[in-house]
Protein backbone atom coordinates (compact mmCIF):
# COMPACT_ATOMS: atom_id res chain seq x y z
CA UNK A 1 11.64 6.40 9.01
CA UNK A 2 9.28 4.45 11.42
CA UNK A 3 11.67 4.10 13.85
CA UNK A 4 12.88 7.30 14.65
CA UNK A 5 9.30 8.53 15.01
CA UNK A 6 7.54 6.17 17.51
CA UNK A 7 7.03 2.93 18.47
CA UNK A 8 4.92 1.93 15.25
CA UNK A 9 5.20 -0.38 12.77
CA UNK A 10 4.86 -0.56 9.05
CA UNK A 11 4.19 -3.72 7.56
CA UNK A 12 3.65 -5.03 3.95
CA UNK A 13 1.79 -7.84 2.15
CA UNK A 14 2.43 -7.54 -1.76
CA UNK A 15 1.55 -10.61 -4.36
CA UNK A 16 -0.19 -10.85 -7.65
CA UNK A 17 -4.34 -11.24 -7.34
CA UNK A 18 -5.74 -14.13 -6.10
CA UNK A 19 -2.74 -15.36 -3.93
CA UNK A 20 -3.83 -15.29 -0.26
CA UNK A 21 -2.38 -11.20 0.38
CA UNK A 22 -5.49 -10.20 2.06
CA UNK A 23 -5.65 -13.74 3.84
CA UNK A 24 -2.16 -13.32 5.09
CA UNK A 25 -2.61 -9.31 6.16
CA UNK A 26 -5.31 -10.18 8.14
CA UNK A 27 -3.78 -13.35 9.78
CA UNK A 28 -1.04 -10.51 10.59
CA UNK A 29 -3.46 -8.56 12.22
CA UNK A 30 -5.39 -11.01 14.14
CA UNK A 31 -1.71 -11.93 15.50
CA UNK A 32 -0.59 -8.45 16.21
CA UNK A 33 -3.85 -7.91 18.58
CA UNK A 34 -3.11 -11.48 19.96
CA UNK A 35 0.12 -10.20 21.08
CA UNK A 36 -1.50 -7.17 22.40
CA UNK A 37 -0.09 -4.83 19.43
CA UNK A 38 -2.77 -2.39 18.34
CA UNK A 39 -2.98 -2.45 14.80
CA UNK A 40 -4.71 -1.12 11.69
CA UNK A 41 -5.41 -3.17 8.45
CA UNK A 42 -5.29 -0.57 5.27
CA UNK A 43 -6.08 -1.76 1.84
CA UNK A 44 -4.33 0.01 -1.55
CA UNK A 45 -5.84 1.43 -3.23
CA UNK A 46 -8.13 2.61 -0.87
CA UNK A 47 -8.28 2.60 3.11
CA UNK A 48 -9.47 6.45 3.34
CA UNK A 49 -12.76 8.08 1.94
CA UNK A 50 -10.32 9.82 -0.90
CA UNK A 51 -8.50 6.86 -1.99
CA UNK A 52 -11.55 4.59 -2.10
CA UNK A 53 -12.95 7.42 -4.34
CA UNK A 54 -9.64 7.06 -6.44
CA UNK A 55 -10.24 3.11 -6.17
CA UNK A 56 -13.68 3.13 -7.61
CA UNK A 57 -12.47 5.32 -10.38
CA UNK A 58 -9.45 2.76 -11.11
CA UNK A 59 -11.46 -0.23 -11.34
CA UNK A 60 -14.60 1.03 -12.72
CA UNK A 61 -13.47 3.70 -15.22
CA UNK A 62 -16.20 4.09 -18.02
CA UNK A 63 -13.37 4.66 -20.46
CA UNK A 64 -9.96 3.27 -21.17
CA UNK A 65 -7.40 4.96 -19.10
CA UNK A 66 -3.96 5.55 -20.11
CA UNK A 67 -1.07 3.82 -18.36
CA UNK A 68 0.41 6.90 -16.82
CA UNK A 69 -3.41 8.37 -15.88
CA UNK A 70 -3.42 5.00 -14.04
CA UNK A 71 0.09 5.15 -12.36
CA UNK A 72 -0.98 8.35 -11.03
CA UNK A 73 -3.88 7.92 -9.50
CA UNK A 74 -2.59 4.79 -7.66
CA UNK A 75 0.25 6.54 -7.02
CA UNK A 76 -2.36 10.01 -5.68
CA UNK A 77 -4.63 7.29 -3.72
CA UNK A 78 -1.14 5.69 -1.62
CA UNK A 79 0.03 9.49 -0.70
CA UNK A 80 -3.77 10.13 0.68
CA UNK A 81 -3.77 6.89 2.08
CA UNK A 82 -0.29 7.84 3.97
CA UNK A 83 -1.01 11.14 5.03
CA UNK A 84 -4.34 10.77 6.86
CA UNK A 85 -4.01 6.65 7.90
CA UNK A 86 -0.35 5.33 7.73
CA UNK A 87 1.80 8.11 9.14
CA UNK A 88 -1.11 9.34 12.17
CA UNK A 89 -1.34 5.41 13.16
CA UNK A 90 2.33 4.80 13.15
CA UNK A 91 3.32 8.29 14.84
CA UNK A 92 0.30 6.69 17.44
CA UNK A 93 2.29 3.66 18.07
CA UNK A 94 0.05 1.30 16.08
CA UNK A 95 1.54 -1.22 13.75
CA UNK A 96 -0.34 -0.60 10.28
CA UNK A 97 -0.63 -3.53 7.86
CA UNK A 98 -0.76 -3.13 4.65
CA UNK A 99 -2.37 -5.18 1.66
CA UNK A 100 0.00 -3.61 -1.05
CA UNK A 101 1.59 -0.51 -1.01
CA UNK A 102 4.42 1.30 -3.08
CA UNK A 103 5.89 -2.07 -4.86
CA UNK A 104 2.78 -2.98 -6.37
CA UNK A 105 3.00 -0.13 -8.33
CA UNK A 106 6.44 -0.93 -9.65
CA UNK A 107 5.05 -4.37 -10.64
CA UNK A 108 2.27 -3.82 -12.37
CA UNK A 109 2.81 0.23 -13.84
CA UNK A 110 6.14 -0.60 -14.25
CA UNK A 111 6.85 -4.13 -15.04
CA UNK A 112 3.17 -4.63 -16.45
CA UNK A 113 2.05 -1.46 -18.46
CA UNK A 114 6.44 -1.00 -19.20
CA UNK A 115 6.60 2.54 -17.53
CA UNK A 116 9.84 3.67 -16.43
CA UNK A 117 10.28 2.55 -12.85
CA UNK A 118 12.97 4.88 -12.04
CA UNK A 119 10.23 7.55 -12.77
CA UNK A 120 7.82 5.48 -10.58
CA UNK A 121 9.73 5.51 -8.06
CA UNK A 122 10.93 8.57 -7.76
CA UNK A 123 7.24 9.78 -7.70
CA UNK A 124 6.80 6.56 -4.82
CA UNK A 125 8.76 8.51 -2.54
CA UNK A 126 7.04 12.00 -3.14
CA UNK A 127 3.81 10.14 -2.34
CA UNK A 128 4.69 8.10 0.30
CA UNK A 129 6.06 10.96 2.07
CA UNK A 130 9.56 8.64 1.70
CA UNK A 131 7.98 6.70 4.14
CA UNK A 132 9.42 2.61 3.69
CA UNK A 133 7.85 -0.46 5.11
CA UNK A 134 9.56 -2.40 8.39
CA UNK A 135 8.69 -5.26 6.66
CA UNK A 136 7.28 -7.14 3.19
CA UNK A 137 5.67 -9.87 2.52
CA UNK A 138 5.63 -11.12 -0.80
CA UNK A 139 3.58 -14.13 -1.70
CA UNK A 140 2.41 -15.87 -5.10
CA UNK A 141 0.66 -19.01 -6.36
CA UNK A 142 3.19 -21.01 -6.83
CA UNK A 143 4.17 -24.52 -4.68
């Protein structure tokens, strides 16, 4: 989809906690503007006054939320996200970096809380305005 709308770039850094992905998306960055690329870092979720909203309600709800409640809202916070930082950047020209995006969700809704992810993604492309990353990283702890 990038391509046939500008110049921009979508990039992805995906990876369980703890294993360097906001180390590496940054590194990407700072490399990008080395290069002279200019280039947004966005964070999942959050990156946008809504989905930080959405964020602090994910990892600070008062009460146990249900596995779908939670899909959802991750899922709600990536299509805000997309909408008013992703797409505008990349229709700019700007290469947008990532630190997760729209496979997280099929790791840990679906793989981790056993949702369907044909379900997942089928929502995934409604909320990410079927909008697929240029590239993915994918790192983990292991040596």
């Amino acid at each position: 989809m990038t391509e046939s709308i500008s110049s921009g770039k979508f990039i992805t850094v995906e990876g369980i906690d703890g294993c360097g992905k906001t180390t590496q998306a940054e590194f990407i960055v700072d490399s990008l503007v080395e290069l002279g690329k200019s280039s947004k870092l966005v964070r999942e979720p959050g990156g946008d006054p809504i989905s930080e909203s959405i964020r602090k309600l994910l990892l600070h709800a008062e009460e146990s939320m249900s596995d779908r409640a939670e899909a959802l809202l991750m899922i709600a916070s990536r299509a805000q996200l997309t909408d008013k930082v992703i797409l505008p950047q990349i229709i700019d020209g700007k290469w947008v970096v990532a630190d997760r995006y729209a496979d997280s969700t099929l790791a840990y809704q679906g793989g981790g809380r056993s949702l369907s992810v044909k379900a997942l993604s089928s929502i995934n492309e409604f909320g990410t305005y079927t909008l697929k990353p240029d590239l993915t990283y994918v790192f983990n702890n292991e040596i």
